[in-house]
PDB file of N, CA and C in Angstrom:
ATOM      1  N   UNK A   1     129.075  64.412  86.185  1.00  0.00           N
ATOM      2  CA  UNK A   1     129.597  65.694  86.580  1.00  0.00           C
ATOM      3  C   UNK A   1     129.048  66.805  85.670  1.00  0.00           C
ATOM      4  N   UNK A   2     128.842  66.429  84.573  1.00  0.00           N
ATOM      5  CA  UNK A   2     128.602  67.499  83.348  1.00  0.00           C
ATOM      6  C   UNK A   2     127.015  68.213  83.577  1.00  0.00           C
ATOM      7  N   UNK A   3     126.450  66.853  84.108  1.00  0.00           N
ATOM      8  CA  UNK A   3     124.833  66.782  84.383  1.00  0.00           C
ATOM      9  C   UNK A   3     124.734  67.460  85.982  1.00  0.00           C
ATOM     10  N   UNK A   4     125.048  67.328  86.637  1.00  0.00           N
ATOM     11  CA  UNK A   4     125.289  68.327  87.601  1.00  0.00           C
ATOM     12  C   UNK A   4     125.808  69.698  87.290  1.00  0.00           C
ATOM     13  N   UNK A   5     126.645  69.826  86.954  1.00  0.00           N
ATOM     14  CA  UNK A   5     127.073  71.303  86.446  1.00  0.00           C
ATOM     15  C   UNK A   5     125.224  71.699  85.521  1.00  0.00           C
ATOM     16  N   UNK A   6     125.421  71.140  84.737  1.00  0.00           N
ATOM     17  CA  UNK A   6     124.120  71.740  83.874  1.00  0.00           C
ATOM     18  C   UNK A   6     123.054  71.915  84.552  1.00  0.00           C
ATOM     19  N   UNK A   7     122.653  71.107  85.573  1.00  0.00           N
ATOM     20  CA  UNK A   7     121.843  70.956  86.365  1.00  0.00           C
ATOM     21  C   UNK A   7     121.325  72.256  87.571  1.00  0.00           C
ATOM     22  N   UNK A   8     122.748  72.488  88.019  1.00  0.00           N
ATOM     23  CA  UNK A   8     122.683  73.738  88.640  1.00  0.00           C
ATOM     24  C   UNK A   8     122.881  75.190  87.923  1.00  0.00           C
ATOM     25  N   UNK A   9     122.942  74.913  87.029  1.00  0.00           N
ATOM     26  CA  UNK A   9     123.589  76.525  85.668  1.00  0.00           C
ATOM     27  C   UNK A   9     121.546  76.862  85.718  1.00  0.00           C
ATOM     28  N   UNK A  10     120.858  75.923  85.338  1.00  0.00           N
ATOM     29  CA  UNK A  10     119.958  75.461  85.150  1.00  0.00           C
ATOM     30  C   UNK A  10     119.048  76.008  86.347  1.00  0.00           C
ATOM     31  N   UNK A  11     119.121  75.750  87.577  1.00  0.00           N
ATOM     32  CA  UNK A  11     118.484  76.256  88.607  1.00  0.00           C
ATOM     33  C   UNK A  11     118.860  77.424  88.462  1.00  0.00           C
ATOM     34  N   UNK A  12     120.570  78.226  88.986  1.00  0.00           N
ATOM     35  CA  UNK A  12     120.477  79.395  89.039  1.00  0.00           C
ATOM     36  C   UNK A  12     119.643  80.441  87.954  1.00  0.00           C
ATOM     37  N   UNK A  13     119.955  79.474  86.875  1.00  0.00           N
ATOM     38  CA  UNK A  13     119.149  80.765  86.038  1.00  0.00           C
ATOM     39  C   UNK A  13     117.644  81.047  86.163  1.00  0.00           C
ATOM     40  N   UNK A  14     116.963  79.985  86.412  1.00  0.00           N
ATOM     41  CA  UNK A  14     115.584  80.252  86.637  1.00  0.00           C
ATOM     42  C   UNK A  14     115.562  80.783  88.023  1.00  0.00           C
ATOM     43  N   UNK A  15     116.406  80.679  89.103  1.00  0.00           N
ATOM     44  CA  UNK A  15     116.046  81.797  90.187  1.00  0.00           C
ATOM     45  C   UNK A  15     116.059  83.200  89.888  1.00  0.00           C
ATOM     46  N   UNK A  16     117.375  83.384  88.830  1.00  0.00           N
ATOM     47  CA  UNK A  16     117.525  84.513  88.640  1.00  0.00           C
ATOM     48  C   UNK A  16     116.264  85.264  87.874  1.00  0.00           C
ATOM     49  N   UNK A  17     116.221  84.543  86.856  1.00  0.00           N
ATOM     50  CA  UNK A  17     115.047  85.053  86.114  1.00  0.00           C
ATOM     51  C   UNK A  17     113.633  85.137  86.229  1.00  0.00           C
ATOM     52  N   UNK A  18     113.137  83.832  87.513  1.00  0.00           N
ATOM     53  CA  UNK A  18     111.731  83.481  87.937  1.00  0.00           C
ATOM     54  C   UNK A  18     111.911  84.567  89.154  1.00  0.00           C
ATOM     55  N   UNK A  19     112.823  85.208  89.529  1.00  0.00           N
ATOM     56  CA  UNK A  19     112.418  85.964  91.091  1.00  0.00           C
ATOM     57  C   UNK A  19     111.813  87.562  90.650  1.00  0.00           C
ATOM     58  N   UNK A  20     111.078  87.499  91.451  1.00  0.00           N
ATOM     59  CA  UNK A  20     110.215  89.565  90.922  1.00  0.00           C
ATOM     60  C   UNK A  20     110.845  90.154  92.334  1.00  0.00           C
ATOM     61  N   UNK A  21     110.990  91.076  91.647  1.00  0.00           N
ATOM     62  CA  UNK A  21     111.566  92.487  92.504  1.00  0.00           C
ATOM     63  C   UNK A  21     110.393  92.744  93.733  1.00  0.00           C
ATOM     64  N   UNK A  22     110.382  93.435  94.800  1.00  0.00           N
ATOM     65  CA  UNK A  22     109.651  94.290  95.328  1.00  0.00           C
ATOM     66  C   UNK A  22     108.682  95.272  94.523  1.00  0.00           C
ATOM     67  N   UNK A  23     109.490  96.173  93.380  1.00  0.00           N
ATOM     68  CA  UNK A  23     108.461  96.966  93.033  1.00  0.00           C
ATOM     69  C   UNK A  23     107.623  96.424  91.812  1.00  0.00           C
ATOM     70  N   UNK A  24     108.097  95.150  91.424  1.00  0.00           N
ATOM     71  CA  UNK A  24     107.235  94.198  90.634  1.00  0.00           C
ATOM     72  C   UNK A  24     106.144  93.672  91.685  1.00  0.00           C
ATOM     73  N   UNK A  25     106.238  93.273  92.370  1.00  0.00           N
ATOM     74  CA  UNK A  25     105.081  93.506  93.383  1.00  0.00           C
ATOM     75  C   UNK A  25     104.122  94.601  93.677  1.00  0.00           C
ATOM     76  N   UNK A  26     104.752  95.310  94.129  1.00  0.00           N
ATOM     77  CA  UNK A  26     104.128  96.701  94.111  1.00  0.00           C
ATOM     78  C   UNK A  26     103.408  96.860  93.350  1.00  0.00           C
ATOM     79  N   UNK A  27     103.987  96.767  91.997  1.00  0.00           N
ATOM     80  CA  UNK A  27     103.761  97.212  90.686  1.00  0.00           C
ATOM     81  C   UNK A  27     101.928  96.479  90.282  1.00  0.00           C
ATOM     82  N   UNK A  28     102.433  95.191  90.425  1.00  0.00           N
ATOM     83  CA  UNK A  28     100.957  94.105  90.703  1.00  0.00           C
ATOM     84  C   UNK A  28      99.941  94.722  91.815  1.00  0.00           C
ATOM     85  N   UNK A  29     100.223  94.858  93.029  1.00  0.00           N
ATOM     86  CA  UNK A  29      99.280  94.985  93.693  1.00  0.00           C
ATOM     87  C   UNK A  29      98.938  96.327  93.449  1.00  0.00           C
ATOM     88  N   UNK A  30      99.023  97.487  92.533  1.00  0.00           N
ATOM     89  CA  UNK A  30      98.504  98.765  92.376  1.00  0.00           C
ATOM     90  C   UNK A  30      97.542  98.263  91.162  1.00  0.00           C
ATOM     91  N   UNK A  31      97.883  97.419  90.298  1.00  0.00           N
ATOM     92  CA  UNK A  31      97.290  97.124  89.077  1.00  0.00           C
ATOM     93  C   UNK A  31      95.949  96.352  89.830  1.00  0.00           C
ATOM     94  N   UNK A  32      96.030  95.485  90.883  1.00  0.00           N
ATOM     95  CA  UNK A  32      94.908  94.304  91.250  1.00  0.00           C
ATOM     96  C   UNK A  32      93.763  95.447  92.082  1.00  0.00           C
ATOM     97  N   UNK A  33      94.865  96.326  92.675  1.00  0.00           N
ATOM     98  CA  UNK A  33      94.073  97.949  93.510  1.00  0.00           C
ATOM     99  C   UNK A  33      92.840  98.322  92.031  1.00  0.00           C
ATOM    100  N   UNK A  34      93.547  98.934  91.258  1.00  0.00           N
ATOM    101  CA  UNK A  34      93.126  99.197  89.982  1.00  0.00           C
ATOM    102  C   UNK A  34      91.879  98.590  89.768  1.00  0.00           C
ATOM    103  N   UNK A  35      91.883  97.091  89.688  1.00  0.00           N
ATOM    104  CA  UNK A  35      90.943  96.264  89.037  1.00  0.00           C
ATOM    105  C   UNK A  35      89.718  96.136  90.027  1.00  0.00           C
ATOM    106  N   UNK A  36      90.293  95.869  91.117  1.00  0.00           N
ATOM    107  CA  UNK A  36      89.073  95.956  92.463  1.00  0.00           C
ATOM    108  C   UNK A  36      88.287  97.214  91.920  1.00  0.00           C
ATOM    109  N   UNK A  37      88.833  98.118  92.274  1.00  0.00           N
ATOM    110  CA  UNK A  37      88.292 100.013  91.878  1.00  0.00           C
ATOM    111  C   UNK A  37      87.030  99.604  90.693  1.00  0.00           C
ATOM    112  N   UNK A  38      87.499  99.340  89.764  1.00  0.00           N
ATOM    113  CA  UNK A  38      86.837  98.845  88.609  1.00  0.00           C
ATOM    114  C   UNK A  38      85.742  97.909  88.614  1.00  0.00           C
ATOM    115  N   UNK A  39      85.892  97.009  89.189  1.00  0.00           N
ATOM    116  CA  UNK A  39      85.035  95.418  89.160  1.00  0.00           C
ATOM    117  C   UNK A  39      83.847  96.409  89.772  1.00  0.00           C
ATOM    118  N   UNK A  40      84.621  97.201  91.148  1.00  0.00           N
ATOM    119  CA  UNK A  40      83.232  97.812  92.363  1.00  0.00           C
ATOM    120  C   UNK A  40      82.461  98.748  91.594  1.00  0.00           C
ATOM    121  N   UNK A  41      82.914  99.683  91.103  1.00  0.00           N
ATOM    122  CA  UNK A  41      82.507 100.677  89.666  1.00  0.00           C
ATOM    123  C   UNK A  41      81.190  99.632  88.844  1.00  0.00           C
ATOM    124  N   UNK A  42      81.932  99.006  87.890  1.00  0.00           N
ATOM    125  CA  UNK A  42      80.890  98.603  87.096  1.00  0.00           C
ATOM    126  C   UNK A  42      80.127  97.466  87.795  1.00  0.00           C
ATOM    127  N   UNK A  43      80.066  97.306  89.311  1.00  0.00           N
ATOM    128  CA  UNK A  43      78.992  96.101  90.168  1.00  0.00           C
ATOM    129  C   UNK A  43      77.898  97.375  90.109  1.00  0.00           C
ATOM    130  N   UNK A  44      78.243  98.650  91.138  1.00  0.00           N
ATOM    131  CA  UNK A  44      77.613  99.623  91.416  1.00  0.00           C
ATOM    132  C   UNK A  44      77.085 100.122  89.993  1.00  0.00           C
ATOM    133  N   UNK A  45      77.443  99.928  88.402  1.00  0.00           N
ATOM    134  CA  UNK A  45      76.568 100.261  87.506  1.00  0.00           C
ATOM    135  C   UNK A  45      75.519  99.518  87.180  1.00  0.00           C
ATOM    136  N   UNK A  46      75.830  98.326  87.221  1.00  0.00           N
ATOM    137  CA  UNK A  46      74.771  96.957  86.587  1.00  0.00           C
ATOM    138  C   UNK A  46      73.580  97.314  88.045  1.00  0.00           C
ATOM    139  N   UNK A  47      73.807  97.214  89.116  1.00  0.00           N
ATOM    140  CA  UNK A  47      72.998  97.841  89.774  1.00  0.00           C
ATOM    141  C   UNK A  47      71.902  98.789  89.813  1.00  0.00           C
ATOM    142  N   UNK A  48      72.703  99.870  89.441  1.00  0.00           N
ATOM    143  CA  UNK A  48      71.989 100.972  89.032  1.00  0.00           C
ATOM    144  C   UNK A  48      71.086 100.760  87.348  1.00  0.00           C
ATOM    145  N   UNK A  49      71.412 100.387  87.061  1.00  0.00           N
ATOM    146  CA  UNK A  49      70.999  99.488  85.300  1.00  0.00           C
ATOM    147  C   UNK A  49      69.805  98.774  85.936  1.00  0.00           C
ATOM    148  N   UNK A  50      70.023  97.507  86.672  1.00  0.00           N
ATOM    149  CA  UNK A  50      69.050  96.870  87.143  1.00  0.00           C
ATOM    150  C   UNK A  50      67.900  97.689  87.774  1.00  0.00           C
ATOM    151  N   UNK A  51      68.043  98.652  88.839  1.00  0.00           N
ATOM    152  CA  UNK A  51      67.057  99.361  89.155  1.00  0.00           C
ATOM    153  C   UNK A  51      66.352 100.199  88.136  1.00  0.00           C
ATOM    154  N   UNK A  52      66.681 100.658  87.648  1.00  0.00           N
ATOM    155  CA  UNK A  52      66.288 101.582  86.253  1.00  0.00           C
ATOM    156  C   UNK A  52      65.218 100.616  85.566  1.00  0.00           C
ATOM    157  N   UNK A  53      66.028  99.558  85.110  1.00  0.00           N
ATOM    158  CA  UNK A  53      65.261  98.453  84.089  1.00  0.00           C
ATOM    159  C   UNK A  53      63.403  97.934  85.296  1.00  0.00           C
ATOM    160  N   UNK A  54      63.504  98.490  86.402  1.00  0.00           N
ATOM    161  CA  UNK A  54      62.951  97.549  87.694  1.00  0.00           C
ATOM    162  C   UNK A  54      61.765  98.980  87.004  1.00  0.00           C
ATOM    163  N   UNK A  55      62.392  99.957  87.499  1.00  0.00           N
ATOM    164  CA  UNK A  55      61.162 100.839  87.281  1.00  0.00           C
ATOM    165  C   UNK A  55      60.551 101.361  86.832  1.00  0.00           C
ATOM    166  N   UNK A  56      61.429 101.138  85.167  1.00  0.00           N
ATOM    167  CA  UNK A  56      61.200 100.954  83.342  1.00  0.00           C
ATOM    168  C   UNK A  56      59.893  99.871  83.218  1.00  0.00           C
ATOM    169  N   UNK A  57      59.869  98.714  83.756  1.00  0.00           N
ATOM    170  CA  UNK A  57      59.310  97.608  83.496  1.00  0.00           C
ATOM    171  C   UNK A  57      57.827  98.307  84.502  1.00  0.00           C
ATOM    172  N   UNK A  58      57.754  98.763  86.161  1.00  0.00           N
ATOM    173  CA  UNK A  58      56.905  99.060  86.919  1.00  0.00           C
ATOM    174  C   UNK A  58      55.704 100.525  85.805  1.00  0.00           C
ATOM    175  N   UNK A  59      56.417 101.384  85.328  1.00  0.00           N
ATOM    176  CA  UNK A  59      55.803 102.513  84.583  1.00  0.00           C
ATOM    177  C   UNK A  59      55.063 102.043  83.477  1.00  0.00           C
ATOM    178  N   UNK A  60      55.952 100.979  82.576  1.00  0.00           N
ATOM    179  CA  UNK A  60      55.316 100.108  81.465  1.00  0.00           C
ATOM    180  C   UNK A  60      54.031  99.601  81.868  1.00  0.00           C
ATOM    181  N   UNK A  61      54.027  98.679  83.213  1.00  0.00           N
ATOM    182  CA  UNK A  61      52.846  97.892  83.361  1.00  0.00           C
ATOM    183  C   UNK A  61      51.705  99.165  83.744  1.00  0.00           C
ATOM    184  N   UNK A  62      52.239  99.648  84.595  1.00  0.00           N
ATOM    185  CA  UNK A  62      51.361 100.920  84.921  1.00  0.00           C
ATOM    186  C   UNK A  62      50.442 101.865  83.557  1.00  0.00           C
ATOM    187  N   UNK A  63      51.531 102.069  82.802  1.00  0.00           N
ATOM    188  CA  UNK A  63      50.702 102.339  81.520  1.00  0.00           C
ATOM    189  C   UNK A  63      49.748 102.073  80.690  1.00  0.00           C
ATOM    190  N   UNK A  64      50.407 100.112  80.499  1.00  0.00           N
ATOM    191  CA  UNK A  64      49.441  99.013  80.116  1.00  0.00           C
ATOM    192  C   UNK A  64      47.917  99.202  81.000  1.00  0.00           C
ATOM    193  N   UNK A  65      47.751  98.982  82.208  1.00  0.00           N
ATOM    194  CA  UNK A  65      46.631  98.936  82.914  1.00  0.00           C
ATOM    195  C   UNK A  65      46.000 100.463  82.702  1.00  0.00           C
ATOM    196  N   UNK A  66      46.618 101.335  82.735  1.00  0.00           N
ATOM    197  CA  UNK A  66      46.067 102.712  82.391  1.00  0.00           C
ATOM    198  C   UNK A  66      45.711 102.675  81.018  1.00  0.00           C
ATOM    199  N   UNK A  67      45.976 102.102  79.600  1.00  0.00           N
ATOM    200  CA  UNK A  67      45.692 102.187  78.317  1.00  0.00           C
ATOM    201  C   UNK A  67      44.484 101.333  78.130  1.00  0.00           C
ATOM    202  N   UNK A  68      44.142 100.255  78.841  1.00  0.00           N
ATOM    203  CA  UNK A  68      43.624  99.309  78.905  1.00  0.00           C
ATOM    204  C   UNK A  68      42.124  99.729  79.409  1.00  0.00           C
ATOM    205  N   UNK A  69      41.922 100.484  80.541  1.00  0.00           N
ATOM    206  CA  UNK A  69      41.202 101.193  81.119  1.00  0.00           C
ATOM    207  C   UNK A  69      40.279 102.094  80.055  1.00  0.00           C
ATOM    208  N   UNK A  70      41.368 102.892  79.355  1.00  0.00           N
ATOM    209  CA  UNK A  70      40.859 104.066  78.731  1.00  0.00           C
ATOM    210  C   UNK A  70      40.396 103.308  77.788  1.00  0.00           C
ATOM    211  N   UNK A  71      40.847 102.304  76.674  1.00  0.00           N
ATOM    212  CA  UNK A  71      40.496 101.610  76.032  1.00  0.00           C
ATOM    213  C   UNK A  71      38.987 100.718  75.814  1.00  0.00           C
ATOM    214  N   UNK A  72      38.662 100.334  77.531  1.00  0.00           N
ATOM    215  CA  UNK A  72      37.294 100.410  77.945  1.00  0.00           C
ATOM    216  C   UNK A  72      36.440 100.936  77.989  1.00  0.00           C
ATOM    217  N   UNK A  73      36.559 102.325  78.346  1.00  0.00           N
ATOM    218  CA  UNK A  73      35.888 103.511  79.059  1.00  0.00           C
ATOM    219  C   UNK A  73      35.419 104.239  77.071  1.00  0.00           C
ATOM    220  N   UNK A  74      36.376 103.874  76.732  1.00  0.00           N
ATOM    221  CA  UNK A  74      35.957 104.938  75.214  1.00  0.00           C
ATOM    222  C   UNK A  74      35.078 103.486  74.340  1.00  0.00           C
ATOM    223  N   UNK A  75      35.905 102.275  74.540  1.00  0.00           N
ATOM    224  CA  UNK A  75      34.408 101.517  73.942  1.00  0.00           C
ATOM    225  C   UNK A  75      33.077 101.554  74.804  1.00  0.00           C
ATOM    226  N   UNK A  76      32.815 101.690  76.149  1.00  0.00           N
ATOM    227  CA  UNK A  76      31.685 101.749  76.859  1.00  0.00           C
ATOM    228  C   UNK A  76      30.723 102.727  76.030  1.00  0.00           C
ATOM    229  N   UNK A  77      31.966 103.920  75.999  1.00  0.00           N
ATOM    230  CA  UNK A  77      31.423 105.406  75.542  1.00  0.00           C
ATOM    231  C   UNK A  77      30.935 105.428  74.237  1.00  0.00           C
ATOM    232  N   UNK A  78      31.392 104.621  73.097  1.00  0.00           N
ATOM    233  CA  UNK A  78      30.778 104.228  71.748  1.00  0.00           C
ATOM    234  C   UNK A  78      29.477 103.531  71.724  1.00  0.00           C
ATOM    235  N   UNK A  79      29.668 102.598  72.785  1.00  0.00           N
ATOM    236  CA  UNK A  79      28.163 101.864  73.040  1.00  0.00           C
ATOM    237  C   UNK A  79      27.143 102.868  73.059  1.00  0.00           C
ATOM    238  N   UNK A  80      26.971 103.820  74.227  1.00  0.00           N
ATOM    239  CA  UNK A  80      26.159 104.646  74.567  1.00  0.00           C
ATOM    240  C   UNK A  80      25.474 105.342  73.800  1.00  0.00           C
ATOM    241  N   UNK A  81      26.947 106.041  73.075  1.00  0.00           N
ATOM    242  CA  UNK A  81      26.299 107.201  71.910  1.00  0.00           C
ATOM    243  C   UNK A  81      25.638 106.065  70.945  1.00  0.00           C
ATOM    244  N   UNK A  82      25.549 105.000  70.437  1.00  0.00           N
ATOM    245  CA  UNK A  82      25.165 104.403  69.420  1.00  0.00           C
ATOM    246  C   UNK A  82      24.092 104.171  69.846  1.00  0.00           C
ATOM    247  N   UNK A  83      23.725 103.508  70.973  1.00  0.00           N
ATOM    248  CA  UNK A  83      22.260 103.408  71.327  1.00  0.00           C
ATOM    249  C   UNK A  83      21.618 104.925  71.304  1.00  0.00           C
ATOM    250  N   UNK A  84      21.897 106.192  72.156  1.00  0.00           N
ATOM    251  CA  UNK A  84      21.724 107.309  71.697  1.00  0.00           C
ATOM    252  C   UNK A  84      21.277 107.890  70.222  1.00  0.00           C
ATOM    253  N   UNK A  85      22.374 107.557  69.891  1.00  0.00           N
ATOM    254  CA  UNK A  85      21.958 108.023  68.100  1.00  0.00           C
ATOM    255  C   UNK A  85      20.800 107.017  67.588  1.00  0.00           C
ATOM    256  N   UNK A  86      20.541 105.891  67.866  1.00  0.00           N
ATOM    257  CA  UNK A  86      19.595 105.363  67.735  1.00  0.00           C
ATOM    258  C   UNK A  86      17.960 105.398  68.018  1.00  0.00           C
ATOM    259  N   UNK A  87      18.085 105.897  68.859  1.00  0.00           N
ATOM    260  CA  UNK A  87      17.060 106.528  69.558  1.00  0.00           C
ATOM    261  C   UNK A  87      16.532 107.612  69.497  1.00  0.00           C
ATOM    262  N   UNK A  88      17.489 108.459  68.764  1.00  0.00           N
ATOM    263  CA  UNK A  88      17.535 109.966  68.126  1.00  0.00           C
ATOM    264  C   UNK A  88      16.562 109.517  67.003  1.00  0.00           C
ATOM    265  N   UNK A  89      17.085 109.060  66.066  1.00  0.00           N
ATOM    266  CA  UNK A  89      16.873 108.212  64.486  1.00  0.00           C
ATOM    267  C   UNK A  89      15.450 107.563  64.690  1.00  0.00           C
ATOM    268  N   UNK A  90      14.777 107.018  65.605  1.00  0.00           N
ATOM    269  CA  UNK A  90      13.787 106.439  66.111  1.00  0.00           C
ATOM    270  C   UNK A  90      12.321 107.277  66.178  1.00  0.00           C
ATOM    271  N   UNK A  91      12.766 109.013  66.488  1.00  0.00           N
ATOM    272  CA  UNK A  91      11.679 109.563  67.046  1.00  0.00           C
ATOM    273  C   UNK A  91      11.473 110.085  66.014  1.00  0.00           C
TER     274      UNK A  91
END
């Protein structure tokens, strides 16, 4: 009998205490509103990050092949004058 009595003291209280209100609900689903808002926010930044980094990396290579070029073009251009000056020095 004692264990029954305790038993049910025992349930009621955890109904009482395990049950959430309506605006404890509420309360949650404005906070989970909240977090969605957020998650979509910083998806739409890493995004925008990613593209950036896409056309950071496209300008870089672009540069590389443009430095690379000039890098040619001015040793070609050392060749020349040296045979030049040589030939100067010659006559």
């Amino acid at each position: 009998m004692q264990t029954i009595k305790l038993a049910l003291l025992s349930i009621i209280t955890v109904l009482l205490v395990g049950c959430a209100t309506t605006s404890d609900i509420e309360n949650l689903q404005t906070q989970v509103d909240g977090l969605k808002t957020s998650v979509a926010q910083v998806s739409s930044d890493v995004q925008a990050a990613h593209m950036a980094a896409a056309n950071a990396s496209a300008s870089a290579t672009a540069a590389e092949i443009a430095a690379t070029h000039a890098a040619k073009n001015a040793q070609e251009t050392s060749i020349k004058l040296g045979h030049l000056f040589k030939k100067a020095l010659m006559k």
